[in-house]
Protein backbone atom coordinates (compact mmCIF):
# COMPACT_ATOMS: atom_id res chain seq x y z
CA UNK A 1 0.00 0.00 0.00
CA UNK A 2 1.72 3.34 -1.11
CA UNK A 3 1.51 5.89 1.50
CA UNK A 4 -0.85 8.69 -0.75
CA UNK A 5 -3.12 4.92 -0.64
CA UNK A 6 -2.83 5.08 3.07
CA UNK A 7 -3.28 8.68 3.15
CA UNK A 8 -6.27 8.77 1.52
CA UNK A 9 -7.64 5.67 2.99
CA UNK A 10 -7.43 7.27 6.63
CA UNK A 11 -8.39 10.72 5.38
CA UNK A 12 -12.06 9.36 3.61
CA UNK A 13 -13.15 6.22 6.20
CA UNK A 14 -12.92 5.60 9.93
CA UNK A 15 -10.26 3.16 10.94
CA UNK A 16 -12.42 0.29 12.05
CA UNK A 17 -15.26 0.83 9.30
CA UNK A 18 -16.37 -0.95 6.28
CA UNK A 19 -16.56 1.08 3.65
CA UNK A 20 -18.74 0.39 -0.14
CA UNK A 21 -18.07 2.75 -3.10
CA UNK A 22 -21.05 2.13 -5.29
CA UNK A 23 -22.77 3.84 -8.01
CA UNK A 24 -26.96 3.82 -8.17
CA UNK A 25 -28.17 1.50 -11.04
CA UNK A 26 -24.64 -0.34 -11.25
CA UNK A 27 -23.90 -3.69 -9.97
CA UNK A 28 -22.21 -2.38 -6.89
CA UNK A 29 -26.37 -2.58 -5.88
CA UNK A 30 -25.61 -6.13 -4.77
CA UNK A 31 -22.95 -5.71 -1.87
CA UNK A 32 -24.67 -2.18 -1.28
CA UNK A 33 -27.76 -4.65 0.02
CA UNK A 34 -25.77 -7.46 1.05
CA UNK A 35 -23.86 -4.85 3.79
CA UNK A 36 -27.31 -3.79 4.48
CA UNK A 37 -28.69 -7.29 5.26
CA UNK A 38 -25.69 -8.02 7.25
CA UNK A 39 -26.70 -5.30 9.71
CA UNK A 40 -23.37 -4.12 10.81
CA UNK A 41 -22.58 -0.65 10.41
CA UNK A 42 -20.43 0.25 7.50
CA UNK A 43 -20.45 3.69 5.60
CA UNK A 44 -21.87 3.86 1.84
CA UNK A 45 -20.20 6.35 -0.36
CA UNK A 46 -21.50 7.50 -4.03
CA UNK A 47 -19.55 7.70 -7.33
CA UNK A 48 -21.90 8.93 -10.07
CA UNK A 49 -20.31 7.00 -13.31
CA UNK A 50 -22.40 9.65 -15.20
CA UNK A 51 -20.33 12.36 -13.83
CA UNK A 52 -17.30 10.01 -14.22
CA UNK A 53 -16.72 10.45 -10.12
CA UNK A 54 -14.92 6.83 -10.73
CA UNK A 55 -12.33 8.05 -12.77
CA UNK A 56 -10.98 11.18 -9.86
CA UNK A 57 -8.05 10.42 -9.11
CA UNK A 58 -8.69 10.17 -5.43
CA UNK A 59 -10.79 6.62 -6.14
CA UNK A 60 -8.37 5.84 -8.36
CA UNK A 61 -6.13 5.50 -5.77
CA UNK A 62 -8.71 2.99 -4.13
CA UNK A 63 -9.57 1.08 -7.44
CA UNK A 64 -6.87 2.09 -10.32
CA UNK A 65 -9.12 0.29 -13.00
CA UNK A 66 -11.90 3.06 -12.34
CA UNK A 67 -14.71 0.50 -11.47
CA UNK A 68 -17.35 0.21 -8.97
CA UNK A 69 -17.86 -1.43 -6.51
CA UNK A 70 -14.75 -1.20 -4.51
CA UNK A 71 -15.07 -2.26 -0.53
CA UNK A 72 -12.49 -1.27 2.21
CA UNK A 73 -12.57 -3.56 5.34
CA UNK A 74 -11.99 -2.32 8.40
CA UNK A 75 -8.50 -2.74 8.51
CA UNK A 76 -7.73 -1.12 5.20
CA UNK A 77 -7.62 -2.87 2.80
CA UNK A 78 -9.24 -3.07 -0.35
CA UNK A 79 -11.89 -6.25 -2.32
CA UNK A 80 -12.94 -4.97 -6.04
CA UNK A 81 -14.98 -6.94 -7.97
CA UNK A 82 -18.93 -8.22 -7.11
CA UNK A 83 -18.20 -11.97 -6.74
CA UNK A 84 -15.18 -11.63 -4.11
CA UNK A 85 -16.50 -8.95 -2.13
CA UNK A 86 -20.12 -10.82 -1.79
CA UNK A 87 -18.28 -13.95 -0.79
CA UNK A 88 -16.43 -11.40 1.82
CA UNK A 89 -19.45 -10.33 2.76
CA UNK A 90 -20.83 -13.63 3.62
CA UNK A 91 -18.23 -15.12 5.31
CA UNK A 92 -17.23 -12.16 7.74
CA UNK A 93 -21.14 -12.44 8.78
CA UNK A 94 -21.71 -16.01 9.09
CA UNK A 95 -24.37 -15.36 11.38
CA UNK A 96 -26.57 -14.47 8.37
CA UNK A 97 -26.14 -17.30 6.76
CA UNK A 98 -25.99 -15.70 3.71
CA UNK A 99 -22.77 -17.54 2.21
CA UNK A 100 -22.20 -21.82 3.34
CA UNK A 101 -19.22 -23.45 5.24
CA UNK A 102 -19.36 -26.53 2.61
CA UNK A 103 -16.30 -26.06 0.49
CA UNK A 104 -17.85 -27.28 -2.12
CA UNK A 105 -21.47 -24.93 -2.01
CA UNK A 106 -18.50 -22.06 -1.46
CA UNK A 107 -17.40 -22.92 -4.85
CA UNK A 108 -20.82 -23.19 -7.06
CA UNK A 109 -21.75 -20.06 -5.17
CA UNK A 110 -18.35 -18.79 -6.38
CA UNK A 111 -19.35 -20.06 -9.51
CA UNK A 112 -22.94 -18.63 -10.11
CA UNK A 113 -21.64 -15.19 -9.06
CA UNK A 114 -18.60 -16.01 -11.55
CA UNK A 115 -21.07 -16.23 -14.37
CA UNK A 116 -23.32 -13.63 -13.46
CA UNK A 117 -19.51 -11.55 -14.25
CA UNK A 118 -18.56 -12.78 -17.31
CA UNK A 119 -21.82 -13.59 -18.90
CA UNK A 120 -24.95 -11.11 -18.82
CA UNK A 121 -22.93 -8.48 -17.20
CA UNK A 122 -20.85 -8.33 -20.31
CA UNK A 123 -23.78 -9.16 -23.00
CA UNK A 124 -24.91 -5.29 -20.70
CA UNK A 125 -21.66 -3.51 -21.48
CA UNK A 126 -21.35 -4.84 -25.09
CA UNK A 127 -24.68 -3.24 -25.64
CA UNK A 128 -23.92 0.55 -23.55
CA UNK A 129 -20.05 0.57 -24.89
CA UNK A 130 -19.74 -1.42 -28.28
CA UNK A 131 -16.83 0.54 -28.80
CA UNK A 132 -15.05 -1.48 -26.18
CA UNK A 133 -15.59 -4.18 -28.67
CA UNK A 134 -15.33 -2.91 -32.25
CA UNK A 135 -13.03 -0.03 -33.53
CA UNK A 136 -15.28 0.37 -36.85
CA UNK A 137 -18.75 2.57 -35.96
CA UNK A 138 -20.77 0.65 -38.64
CA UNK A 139 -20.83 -2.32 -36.48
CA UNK A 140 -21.65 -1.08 -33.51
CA UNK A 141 -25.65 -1.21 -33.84
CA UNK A 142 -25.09 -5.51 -34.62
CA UNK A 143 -23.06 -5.48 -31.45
CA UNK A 144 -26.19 -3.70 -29.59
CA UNK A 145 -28.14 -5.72 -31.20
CA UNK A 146 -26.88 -9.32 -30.88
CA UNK A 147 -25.64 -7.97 -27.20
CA UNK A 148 -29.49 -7.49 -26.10
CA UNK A 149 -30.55 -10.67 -27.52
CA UNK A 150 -27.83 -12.28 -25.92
CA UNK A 151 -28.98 -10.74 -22.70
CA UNK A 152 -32.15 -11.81 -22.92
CA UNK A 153 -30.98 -15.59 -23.32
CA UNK A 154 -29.10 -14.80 -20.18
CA UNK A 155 -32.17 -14.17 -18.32
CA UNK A 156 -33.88 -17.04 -19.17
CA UNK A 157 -31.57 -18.93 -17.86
CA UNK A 158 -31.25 -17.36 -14.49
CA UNK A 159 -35.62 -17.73 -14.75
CA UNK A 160 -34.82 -21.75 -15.07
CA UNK A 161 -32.37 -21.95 -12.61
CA UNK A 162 -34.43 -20.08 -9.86
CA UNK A 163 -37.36 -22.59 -10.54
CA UNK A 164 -38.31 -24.67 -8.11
CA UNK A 165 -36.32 -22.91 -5.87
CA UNK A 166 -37.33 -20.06 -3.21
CA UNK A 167 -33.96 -18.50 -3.77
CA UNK A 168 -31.21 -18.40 -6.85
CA UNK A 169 -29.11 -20.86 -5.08
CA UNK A 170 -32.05 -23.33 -3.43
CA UNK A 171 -33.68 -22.94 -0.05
CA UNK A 172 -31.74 -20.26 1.69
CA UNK A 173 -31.15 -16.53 0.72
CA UNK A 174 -27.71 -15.68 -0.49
CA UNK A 175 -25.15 -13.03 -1.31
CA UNK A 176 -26.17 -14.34 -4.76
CA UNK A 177 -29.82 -13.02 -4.39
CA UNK A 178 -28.68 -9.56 -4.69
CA UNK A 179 -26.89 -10.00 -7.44
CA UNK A 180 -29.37 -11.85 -9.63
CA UNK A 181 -32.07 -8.64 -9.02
CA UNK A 182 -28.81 -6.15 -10.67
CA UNK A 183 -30.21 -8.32 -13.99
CA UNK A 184 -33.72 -8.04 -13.47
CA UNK A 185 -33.77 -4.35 -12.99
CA UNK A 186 -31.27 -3.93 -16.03
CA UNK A 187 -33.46 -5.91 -18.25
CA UNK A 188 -36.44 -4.01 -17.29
CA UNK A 189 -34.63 -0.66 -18.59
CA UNK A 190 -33.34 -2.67 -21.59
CA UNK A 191 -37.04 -3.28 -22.71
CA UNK A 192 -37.05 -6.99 -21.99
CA UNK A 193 -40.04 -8.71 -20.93
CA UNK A 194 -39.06 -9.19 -17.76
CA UNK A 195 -42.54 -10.14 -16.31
CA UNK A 196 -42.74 -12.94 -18.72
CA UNK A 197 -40.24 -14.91 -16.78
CA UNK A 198 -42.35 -15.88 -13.54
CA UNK A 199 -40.16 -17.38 -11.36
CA UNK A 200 -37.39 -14.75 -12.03
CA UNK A 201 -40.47 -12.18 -11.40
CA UNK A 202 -41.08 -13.88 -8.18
CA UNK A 203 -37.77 -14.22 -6.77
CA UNK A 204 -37.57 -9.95 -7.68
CA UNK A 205 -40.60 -9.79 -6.10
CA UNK A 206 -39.15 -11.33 -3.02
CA UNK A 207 -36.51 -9.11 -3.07
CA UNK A 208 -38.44 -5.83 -3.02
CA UNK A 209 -40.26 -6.93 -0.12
CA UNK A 210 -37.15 -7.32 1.68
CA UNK A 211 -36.52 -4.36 4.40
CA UNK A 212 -32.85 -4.13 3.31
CA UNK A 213 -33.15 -4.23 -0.16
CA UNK A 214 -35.87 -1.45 -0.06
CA UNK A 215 -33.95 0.58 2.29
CA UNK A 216 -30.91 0.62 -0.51
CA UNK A 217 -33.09 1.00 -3.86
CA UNK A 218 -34.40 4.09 -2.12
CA UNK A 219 -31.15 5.31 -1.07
CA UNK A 220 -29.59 4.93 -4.09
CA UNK A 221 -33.22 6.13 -5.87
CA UNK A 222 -32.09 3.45 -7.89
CA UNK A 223 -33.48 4.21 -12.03
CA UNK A 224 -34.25 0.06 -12.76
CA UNK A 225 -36.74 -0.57 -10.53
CA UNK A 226 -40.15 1.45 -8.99
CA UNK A 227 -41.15 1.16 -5.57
């Protein structure tokens, strides 16, 4: 850790404090409610990425890719990225019960979140930044295009895995709960047919009614989804 890191570190959060960077209507919305459901006091700090408050260089120095979420732990140091700081989430609060002891559930939880990653959430930033993916402009409306459609495959696969189940991952609410509703409230503002999908409808449905999750979408005043 350099010491303008440290600096800054000590200078923006309370030693002792968990701290989120997230941005409202990103997928930092997942360990924005998972830190809620945990119950433990930890302080939530906003960076628009329409006013490009992720590229200052003061969060650079806490995330030097320019990405949220980004989560400090109370002694400092720094989780990026949804699935490890979820699975930090749950097992620092294994009273919740939110992430298992079974090494092996650890791992297809690892795994669902995994996919969630470097599946839909890409199909999302194909369609919002094709020029991250073609150099020629001509293209970029088939990348939108086969990007959405690809997204909406995506979906309806998260709607067959949920049913059945009460929850994404079987009988017990998750870290990957959260998650899963970043999807359903992007779709919705993609123009999917979201409500078409019941049993992904009723596990978002589930979610809203959730104290936590309600407290953060109105926090955040979250654009994907309407309370």
């Amino acid at each position: 850790m350099t010491e303008v890191a440290t600096s800054f570190r000590m200078s923006s959060t309370a030693i002792g404090e968990t701290t989120l960077f997230y941005s409202p209507g990103a997928c930092s919305l997942a360990p924005h409610i998972a830190l809620e459901e945990a119950g433990r006091p930890y302080k939530p700090i906003e960076r628009l990425l329409s006013k490009s408050e992720h590229l200052a260089p003061e969060y650079l120095v806490i995330n030097p890719r320019g990405k949220v979420p980004a989560l400090i732990t109370p002694d400092g140091r720094v989780i990026t990225e949804n699935t490890a700081i979820l699975a930090y989430i749950g097992l620092t609060n294994p009273e919740m019960a939110m992430f298992p002891t079974d090494t092996v559930e650890q791992m297809q939880y690892l795994a669902q979140m995994a996919w969630f990653s470097n599946t839909p959430h890409i199909f999302q930033k194909a369609k919002f930044r094709p020029y991250r993916f073609a150099d020629r402009e001509e293209v970029y409306g088939d990348i939108r295009a086969k990007a959405l459609a690809s997204y909406w495959e995506s979906m309806q696969e998260i709607d067959q895995l949920i049913a059945g189940n009460e929850w994404i991952m079987g009988t017990r609410y998750s870290v990957v709960d959260p998650y899963a509703l970043v999807f359903y409230g992007w779709g919705n503002s993609n123009g999917l047919p979201m409500e078409t999908l019941e049993d992904f409808t009723r596990h978002k449905n589930q979610m809203l009614a959730r104290p936590a999750v309600r407290t953060v979408l109105e926090r955040e005043k979250n654009p994907h989804f309407k309370l």
